[in-house]
Protein backbone atom coordinates (compact mmCIF):
# COMPACT_ATOMS: atom_id res chain seq x y z
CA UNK A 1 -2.40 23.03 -0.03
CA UNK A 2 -3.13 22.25 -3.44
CA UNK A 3 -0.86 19.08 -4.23
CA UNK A 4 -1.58 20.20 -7.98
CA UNK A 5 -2.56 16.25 -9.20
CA UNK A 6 -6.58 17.25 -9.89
CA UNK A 7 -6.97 15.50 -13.48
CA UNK A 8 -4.63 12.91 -12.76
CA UNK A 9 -6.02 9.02 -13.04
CA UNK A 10 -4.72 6.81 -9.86
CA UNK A 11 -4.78 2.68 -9.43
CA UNK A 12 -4.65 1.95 -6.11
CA UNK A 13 -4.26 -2.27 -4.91
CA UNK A 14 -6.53 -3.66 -2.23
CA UNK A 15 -8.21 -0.66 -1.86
CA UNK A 16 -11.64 -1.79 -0.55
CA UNK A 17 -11.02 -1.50 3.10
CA UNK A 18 -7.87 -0.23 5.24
CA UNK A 19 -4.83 1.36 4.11
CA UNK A 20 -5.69 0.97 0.36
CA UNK A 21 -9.36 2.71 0.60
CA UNK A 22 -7.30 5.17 2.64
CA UNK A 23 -4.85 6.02 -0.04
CA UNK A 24 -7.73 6.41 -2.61
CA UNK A 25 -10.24 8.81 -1.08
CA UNK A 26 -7.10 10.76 0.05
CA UNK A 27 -6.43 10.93 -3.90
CA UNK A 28 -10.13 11.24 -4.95
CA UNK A 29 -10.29 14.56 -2.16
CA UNK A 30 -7.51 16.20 -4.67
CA UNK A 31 -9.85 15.29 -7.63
CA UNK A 32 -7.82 12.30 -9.10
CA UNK A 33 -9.97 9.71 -10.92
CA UNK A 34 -9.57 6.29 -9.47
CA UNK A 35 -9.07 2.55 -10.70
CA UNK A 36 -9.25 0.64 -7.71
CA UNK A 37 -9.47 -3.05 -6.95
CA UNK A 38 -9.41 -5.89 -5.06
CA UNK A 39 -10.64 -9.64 -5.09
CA UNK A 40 -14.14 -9.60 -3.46
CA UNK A 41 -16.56 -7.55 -6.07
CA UNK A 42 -19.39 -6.77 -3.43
CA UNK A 43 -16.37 -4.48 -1.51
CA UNK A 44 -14.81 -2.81 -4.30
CA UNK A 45 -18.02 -2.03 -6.08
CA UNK A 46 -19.54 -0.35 -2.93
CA UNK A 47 -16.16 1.45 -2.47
CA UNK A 48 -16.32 2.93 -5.63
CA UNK A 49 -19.66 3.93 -4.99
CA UNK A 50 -18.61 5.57 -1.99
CA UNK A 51 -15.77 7.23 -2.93
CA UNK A 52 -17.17 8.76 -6.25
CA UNK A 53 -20.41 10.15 -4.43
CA UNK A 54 -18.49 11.53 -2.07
CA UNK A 55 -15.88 13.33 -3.81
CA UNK A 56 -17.34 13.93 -7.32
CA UNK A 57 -14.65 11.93 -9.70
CA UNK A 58 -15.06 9.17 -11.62
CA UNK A 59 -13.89 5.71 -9.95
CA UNK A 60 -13.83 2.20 -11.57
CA UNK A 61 -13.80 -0.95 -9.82
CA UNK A 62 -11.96 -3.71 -10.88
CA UNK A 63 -12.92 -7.18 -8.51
CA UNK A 64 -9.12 -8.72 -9.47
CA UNK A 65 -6.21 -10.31 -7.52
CA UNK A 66 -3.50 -8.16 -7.97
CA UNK A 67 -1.15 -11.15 -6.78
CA UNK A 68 -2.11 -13.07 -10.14
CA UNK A 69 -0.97 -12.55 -14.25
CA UNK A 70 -4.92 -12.48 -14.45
CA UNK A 71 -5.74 -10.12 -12.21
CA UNK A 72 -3.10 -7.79 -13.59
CA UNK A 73 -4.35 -7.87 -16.68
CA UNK A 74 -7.49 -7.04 -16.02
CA UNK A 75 -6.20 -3.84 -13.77
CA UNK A 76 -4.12 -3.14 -16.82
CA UNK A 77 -7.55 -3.39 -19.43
CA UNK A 78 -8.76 -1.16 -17.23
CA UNK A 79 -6.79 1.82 -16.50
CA UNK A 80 -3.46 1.25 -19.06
CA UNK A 81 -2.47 4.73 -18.93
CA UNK A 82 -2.26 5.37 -15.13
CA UNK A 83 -0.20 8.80 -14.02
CA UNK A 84 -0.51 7.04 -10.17
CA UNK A 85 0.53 3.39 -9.36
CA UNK A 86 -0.52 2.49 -5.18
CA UNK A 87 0.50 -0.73 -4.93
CA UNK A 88 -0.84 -2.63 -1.93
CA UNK A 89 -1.24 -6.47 -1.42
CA UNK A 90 -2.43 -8.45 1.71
CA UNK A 91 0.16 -9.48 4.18
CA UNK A 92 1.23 -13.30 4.59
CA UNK A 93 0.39 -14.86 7.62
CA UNK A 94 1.89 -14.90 10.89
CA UNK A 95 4.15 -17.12 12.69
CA UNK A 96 7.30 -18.81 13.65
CA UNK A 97 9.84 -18.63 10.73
CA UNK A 98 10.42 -22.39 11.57
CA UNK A 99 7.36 -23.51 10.00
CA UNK A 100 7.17 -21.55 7.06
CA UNK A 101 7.28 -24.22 3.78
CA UNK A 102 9.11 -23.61 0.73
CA UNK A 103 5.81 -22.47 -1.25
CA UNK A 104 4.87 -20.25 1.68
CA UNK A 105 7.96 -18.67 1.02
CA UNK A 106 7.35 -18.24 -2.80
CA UNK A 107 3.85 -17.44 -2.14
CA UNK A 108 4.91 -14.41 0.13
CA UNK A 109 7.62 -12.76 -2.65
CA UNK A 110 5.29 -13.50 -5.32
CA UNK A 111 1.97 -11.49 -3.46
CA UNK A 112 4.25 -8.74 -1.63
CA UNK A 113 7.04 -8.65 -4.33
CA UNK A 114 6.62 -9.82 -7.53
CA UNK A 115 2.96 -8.38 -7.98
CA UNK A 116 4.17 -4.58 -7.82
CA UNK A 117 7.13 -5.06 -9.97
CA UNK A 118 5.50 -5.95 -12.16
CA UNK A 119 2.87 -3.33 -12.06
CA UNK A 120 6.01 -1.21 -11.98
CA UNK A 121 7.12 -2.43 -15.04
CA UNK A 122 4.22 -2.27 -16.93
CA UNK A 123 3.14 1.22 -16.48
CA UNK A 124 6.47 3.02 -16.23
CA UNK A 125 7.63 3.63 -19.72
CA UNK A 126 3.96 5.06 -20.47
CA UNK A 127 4.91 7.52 -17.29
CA UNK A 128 8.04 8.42 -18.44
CA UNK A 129 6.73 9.33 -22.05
CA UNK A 130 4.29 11.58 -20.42
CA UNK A 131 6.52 13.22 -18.05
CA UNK A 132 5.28 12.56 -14.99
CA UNK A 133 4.53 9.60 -12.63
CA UNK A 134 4.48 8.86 -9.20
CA UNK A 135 4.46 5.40 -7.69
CA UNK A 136 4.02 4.64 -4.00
CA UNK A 137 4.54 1.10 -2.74
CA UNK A 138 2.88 0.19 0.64
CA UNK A 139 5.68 -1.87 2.43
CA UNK A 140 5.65 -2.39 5.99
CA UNK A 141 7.71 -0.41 9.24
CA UNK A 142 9.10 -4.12 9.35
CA UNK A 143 11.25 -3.29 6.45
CA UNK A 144 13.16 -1.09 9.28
CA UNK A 145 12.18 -2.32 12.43
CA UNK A 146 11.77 -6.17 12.03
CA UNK A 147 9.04 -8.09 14.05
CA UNK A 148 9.61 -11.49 14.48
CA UNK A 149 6.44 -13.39 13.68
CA UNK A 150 5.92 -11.22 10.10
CA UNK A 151 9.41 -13.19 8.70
CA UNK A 152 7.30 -13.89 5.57
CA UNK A 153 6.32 -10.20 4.70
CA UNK A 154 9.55 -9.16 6.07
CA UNK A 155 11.80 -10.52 3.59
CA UNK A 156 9.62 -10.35 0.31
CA UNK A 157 9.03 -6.32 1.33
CA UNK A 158 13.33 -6.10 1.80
CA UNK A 159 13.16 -7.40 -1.59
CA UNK A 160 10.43 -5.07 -3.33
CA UNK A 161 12.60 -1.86 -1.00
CA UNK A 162 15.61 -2.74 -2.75
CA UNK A 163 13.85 -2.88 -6.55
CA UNK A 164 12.39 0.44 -5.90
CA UNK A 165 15.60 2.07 -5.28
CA UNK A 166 17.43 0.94 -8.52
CA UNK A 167 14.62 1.69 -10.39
CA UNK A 168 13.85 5.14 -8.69
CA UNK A 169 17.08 6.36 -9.45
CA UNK A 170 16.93 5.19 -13.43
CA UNK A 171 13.59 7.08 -13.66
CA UNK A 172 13.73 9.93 -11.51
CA UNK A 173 14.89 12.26 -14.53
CA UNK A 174 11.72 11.64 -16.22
CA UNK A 175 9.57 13.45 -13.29
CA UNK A 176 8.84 10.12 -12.47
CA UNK A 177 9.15 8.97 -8.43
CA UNK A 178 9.59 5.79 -6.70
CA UNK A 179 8.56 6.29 -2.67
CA UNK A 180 7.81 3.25 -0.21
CA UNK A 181 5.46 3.84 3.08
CA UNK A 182 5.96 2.04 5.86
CA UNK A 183 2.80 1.77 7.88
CA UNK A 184 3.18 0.71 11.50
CA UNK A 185 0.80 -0.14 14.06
CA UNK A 186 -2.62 1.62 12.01
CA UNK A 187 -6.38 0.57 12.96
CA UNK A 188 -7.09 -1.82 10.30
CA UNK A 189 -8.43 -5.27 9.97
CA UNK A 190 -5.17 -6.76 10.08
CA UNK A 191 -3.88 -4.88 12.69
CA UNK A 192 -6.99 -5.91 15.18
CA UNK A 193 -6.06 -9.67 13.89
CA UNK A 194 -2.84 -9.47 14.93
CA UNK A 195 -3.69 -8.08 18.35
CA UNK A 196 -6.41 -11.02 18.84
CA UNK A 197 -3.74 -13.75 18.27
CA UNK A 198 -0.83 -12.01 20.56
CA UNK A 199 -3.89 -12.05 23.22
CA UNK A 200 -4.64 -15.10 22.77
CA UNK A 201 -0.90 -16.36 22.73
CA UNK A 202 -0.53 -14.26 25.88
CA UNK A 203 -3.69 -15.46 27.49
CA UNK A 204 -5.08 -11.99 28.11
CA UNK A 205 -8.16 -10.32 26.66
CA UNK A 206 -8.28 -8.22 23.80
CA UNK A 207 -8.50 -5.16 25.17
CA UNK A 208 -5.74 -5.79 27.52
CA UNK A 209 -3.67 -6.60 24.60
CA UNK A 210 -4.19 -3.47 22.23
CA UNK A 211 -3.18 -1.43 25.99
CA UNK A 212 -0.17 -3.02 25.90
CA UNK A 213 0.66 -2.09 22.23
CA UNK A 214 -0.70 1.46 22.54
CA UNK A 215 1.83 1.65 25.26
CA UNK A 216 4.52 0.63 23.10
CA UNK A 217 3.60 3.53 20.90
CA UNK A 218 5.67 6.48 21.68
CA UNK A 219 2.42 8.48 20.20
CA UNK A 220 0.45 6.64 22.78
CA UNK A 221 -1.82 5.79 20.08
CA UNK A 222 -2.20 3.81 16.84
CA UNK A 223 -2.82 5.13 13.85
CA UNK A 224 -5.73 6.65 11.41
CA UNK A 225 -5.77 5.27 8.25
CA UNK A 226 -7.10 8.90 7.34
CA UNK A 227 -3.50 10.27 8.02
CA UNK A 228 -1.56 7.73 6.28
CA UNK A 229 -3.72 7.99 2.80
CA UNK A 230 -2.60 11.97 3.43
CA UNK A 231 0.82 10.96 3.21
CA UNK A 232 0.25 9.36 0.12
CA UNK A 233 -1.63 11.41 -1.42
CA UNK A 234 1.61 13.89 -0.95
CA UNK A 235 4.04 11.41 -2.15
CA UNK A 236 1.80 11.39 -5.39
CA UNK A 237 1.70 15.33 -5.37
CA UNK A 238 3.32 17.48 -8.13
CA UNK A 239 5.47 18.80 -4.89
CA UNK A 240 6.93 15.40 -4.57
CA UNK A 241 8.69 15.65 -7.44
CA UNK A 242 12.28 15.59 -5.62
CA UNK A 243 11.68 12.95 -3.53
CA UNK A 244 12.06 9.65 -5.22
CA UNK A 245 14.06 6.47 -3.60
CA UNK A 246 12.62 6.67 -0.10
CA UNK A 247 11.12 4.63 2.71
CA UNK A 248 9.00 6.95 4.30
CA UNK A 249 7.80 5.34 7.99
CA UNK A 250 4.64 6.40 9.77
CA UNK A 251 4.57 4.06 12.95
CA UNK A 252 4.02 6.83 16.15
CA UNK A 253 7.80 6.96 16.91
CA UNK A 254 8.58 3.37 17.47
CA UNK A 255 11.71 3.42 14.81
């Protein structure tokens, strides 16, 4: 299917490895030129490199931390007409909500919160003057199914959830959508961290470990990254267009 975006210019946050560089080559296989970015400029760069030989469309890379004014404004310099906004930031750490400190708190809603909003904010009226915009936040299947030792991305995704849908609803007449996609248990860096420490807190291997979580998988399975950079890729589609305000969850069945 034609999802009818070719021309279109994407940012896409974090997008050197995982979910992010997922989202992006999905976009960049329906011809949309790419900003992308993240902090470490050996990654990005060879992403971008990547990406653009493989698919034929222009792709900048932007070493910048998205969770900073600075790194903002550099994302901004570089692509300040966007018609596609992926936000995507690192997860906080893990662990017991007990010893979370007041600044890990602030530190969490500023990275998983504050950052997009304010991406949000600065590229929406330029959307809405062009008629068309779509803007996919990558949230967590937390925000519906909540794990205890992710309290910290937990509660500053609620928050970002709950932004989206006010501002979804303001915008929406503008051909402008607001989506949220809830990733669950997908084969990424972070993922395979988070099954080292449960083995290790469980005193089993590794690979005794990720059996047990497959298992909890309905699918039987965890996911591709390939299939959930599809799914945004159609989120960002000119078919999209009456879907705004949503949490859409890809986690295998688990919810």
């Amino acid at each position: 299917m034609d999802l009818g975006i070719a021309g279109r210019h994407a940012i896409v946050c974090a997008a050197s490895k995982g979910l992010g560089k997922a989202c992006a080559v999905s976009l960049a296989r329906e011809g949309v030129s790419l900003t992308i970015l993240a902090r470490t400029k050996a990654d990005i760069e060879a992403a971008a490199t990547e990406i653009s030989a493989a698919y034929g469309v222009p792709v900048t890379a932007v070493a910048a931390d998205v969770t900073t004014p600075e790194g903002r404004a550099a994302i901004l310099a570089a692509s300040p007409q966007a018609d596609i906004l992926v936000n995507n930031a690192g997860g906080p750490p893990r662990g017991d909500f007990r010893s979370f400190t007041a600044e890990q708190w602030m530190a969490a809603v500023n990275d998983n919160m504050i950052a997009a909003i304010e991406l949000v904010r600065a590229l929406v009226d330029g959307m809405i003057e062009r008629r068309f915009g779509r803007i996919v936040n990558i949230t967590s299947a937390a925000v519906r199914r909540p794990i205890a030792d992710l309290s910290l991305s937990t509660a500053a995704r609620l928050g970002l959830t709950g932004y989206a849908a006010g501002v979804a609803r303001q915008v929406a007449q503008h051909n402008v959508t607001i989506n949220n996609l809830l990733p669950g248990p997908f084969e990424t860096d972070r993922f395979r961290g988070g099954v080292a420490s449960r083995a290790t807190a469980s005193g089993i291997t590794y690979d005794e470990q990720l059996a047990r979580q497959r298992r909890a998988v309905p699918a039987q399975r965890v996911g591709d990254p390939a299939e959930f950079g599809d799914a945004c890729a159609y989120l960002c589609s000119r078919q999209a267009g009456f879907m705004t305000g949503q949490n859409l969850l890809l986690d295998g069945g688990q919810f």
